[in-house]
Protein backbone atom coordinates (compact mmCIF):
# COMPACT_ATOMS: atom_id res chain seq x y z
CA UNK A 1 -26.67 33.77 27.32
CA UNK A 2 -25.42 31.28 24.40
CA UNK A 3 -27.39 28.09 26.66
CA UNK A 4 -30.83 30.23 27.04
CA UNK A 5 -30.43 30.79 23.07
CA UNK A 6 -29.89 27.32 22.80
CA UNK A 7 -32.48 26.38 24.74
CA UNK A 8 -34.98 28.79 23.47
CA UNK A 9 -34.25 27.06 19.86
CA UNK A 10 -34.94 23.51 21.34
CA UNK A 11 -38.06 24.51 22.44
CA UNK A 12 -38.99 26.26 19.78
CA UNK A 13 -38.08 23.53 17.60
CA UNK A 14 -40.39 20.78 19.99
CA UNK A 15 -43.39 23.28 20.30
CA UNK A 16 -43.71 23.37 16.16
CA UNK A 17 -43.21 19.51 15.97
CA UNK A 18 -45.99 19.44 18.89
CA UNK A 19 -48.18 22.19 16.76
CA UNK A 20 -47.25 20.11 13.34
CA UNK A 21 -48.35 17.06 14.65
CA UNK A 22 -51.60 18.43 16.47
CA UNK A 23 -52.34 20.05 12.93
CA UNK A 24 -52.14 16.77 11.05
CA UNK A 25 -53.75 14.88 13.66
CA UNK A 26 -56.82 17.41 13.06
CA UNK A 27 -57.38 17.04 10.04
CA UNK A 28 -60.77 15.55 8.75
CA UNK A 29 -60.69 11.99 7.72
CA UNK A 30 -61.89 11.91 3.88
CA UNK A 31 -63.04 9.57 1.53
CA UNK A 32 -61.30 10.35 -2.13
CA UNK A 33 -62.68 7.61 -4.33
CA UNK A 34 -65.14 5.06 -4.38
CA UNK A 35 -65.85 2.77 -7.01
CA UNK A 36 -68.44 4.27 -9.50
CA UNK A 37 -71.73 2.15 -10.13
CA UNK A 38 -71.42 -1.52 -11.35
CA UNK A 39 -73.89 -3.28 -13.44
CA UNK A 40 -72.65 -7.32 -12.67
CA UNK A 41 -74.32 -10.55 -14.72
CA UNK A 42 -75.48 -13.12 -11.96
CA UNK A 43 -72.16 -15.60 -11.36
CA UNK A 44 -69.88 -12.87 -11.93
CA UNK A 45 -67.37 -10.58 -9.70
CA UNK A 46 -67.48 -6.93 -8.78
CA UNK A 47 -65.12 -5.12 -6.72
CA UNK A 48 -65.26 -1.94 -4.64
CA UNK A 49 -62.33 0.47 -3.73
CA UNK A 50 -62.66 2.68 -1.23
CA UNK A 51 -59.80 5.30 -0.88
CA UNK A 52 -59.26 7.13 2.42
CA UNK A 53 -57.28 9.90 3.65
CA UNK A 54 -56.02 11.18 6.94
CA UNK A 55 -58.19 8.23 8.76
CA UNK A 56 -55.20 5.88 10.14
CA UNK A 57 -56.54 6.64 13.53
CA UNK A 58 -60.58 6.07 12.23
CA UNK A 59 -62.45 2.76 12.65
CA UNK A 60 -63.32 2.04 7.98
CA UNK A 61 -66.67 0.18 7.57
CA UNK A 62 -68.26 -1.33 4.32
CA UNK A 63 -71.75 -1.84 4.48
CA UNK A 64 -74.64 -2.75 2.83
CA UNK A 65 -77.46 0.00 3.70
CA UNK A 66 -80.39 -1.57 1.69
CA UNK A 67 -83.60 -1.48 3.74
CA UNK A 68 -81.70 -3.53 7.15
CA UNK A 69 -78.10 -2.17 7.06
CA UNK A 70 -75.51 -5.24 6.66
CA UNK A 71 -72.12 -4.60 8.06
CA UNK A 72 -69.59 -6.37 5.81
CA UNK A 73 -66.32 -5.31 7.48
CA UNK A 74 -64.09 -3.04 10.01
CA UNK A 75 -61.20 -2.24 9.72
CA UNK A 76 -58.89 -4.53 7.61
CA UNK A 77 -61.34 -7.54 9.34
CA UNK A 78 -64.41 -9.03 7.22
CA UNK A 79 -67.47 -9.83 9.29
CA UNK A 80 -70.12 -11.25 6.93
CA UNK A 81 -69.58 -14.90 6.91
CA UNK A 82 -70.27 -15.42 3.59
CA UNK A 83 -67.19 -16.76 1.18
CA UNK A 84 -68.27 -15.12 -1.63
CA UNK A 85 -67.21 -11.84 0.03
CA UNK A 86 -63.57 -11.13 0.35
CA UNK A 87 -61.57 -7.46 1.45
CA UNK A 88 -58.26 -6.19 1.04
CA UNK A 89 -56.32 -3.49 2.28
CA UNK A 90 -53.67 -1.47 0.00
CA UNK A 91 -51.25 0.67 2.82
CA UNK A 92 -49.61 2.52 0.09
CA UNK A 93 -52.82 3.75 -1.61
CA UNK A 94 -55.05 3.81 1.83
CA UNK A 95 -57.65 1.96 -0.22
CA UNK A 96 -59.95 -0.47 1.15
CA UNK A 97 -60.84 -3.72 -1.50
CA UNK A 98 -64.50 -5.55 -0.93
CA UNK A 99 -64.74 -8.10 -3.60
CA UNK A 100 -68.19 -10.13 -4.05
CA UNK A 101 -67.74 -13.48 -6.24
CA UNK A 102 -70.47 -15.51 -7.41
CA UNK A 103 -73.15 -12.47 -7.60
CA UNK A 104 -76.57 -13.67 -6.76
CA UNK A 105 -79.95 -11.57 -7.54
CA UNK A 106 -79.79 -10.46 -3.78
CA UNK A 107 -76.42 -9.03 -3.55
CA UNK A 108 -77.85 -5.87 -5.73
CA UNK A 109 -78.00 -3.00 -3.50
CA UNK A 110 -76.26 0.02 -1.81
CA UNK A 111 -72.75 -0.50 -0.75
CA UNK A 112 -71.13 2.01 2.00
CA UNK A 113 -68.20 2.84 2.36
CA UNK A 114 -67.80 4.48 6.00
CA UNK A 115 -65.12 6.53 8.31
CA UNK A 116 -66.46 6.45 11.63
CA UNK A 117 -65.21 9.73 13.20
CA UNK A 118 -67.79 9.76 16.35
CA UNK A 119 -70.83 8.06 17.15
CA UNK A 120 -72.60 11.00 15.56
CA UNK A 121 -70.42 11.97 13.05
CA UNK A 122 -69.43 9.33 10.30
CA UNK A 123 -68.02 10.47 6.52
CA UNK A 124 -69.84 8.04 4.11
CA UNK A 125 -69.83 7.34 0.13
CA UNK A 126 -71.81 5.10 -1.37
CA UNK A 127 -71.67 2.79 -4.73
CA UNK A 128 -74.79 0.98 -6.15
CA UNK A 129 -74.84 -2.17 -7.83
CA UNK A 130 -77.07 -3.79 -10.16
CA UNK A 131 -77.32 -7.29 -11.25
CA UNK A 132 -78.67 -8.37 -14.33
CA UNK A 133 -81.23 -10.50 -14.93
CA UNK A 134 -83.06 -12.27 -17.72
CA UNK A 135 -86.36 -11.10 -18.61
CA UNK A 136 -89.18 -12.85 -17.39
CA UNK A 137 -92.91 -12.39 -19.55
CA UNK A 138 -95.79 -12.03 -16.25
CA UNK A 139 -97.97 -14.67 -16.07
CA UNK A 140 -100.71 -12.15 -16.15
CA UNK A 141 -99.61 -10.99 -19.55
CA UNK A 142 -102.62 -11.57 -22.15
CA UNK A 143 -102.59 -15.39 -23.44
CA UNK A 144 -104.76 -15.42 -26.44
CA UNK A 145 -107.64 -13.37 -27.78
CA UNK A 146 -110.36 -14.12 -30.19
CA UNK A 147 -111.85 -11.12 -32.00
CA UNK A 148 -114.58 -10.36 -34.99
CA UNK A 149 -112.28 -8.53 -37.96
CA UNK A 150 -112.29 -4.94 -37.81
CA UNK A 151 -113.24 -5.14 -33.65
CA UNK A 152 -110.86 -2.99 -30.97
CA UNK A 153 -108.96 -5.65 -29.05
CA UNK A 154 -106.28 -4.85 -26.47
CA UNK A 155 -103.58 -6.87 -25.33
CA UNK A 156 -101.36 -6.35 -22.84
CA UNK A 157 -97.54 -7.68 -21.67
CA UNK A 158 -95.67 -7.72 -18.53
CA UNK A 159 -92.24 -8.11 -18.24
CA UNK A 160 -89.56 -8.05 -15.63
CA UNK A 161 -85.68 -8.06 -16.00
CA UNK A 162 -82.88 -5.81 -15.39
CA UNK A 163 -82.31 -3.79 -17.70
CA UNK A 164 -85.91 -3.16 -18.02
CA UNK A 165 -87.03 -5.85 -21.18
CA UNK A 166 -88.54 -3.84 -24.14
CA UNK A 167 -91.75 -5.31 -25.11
CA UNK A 168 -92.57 -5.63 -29.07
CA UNK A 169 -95.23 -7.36 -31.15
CA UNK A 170 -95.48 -9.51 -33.83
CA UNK A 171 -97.85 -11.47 -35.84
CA UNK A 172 -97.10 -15.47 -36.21
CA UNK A 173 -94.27 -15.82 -38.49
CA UNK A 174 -93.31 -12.37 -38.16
CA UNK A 175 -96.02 -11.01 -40.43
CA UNK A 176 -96.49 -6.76 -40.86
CA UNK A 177 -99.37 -5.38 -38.97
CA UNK A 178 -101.91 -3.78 -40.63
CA UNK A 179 -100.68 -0.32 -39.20
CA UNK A 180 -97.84 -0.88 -41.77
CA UNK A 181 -95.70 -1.33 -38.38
CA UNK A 182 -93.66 -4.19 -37.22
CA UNK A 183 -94.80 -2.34 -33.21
């Protein structure tokens, strides 16, 4: 009687490991951080963390999903070949590193971050960055005008730049317009 109670303990004991491990082996992989939006000067570095849970068993993609989706790693392994990019992986914190040096105009976009459960089902956070730029005055912008005093004339400016340029108008050597204005 003493070996069935025995017995009946040990497999007790095996059938909750068995049930513990099936129940942690369910869970759903999540993402629990990614890297809020960057705003990067051209020549500079950004980096993006990407913090996963319960996905040891998951394939972890970066991407970049602007109109053509770029896949930048798997894994631990980077697959652009571009130097500039660089990824590291932090076991203690599950947190996946992509690190761009050298930012270039192009490299603005929307980065993924990816768990790829099945081939339908993928958990996915995203982190958009934005790289500066120097504004630029259109070449359609209004050269010169010639007017009669007292005439409507309009003029008009185009500008491009990130963050979007304000445009303001002066009179040569910074002279008050007759609106009383310095706009």
């Amino acid at each position: 009687m003493r070996r069935l109670s025995i017995l009946n303990c040990v497999w007790s004991s095996l059938l909750l490991v068995v049930i513990i491990h099936q129940t942690r082996a369910q869970r759903t992989p999540t993402i629990s951080y990614i890297t809020q939006e960057q705003i990067k000067d051209i020549g500079g570095t950004v980096e993006f963390d990407c913090s996963v849970q319960y996905a040891k068993e998951y394939n972890v993609l970066f991407l970049k999903t602007d109109s053509d989706p770029v896949f930048l790693s798997t894994g631990s392994t980077l697959v652009i070949k571009d130097s500039r990019f660089s990824l590291r992986y932090d076991p203690n914190s599950s947190t996946y590193k992509l690190q761009i040096k050298d930012i270039q105009e192009t490299d603005a976009g929307t980065y993924t971050c990816q768990v790829v459960i099945s081939v339908v089902h993928k958990v996915s956070a995203n982190v958009k960055l934005s790289v500066r730029r120097p504004p630029v005055i259109s070449d359609n912008s209004t050269q010169s005008v010639v007017a009669s005093e007292g005439s409507e004339v309009q003029m008009e400016c185009y500008a491009s730049g990130y963050p979007t340029p304000t445009i303001t108008w002066r009179r040569e050597n910074n002279a008050i317009l007759p609106t009383g204005k310095f706009r």
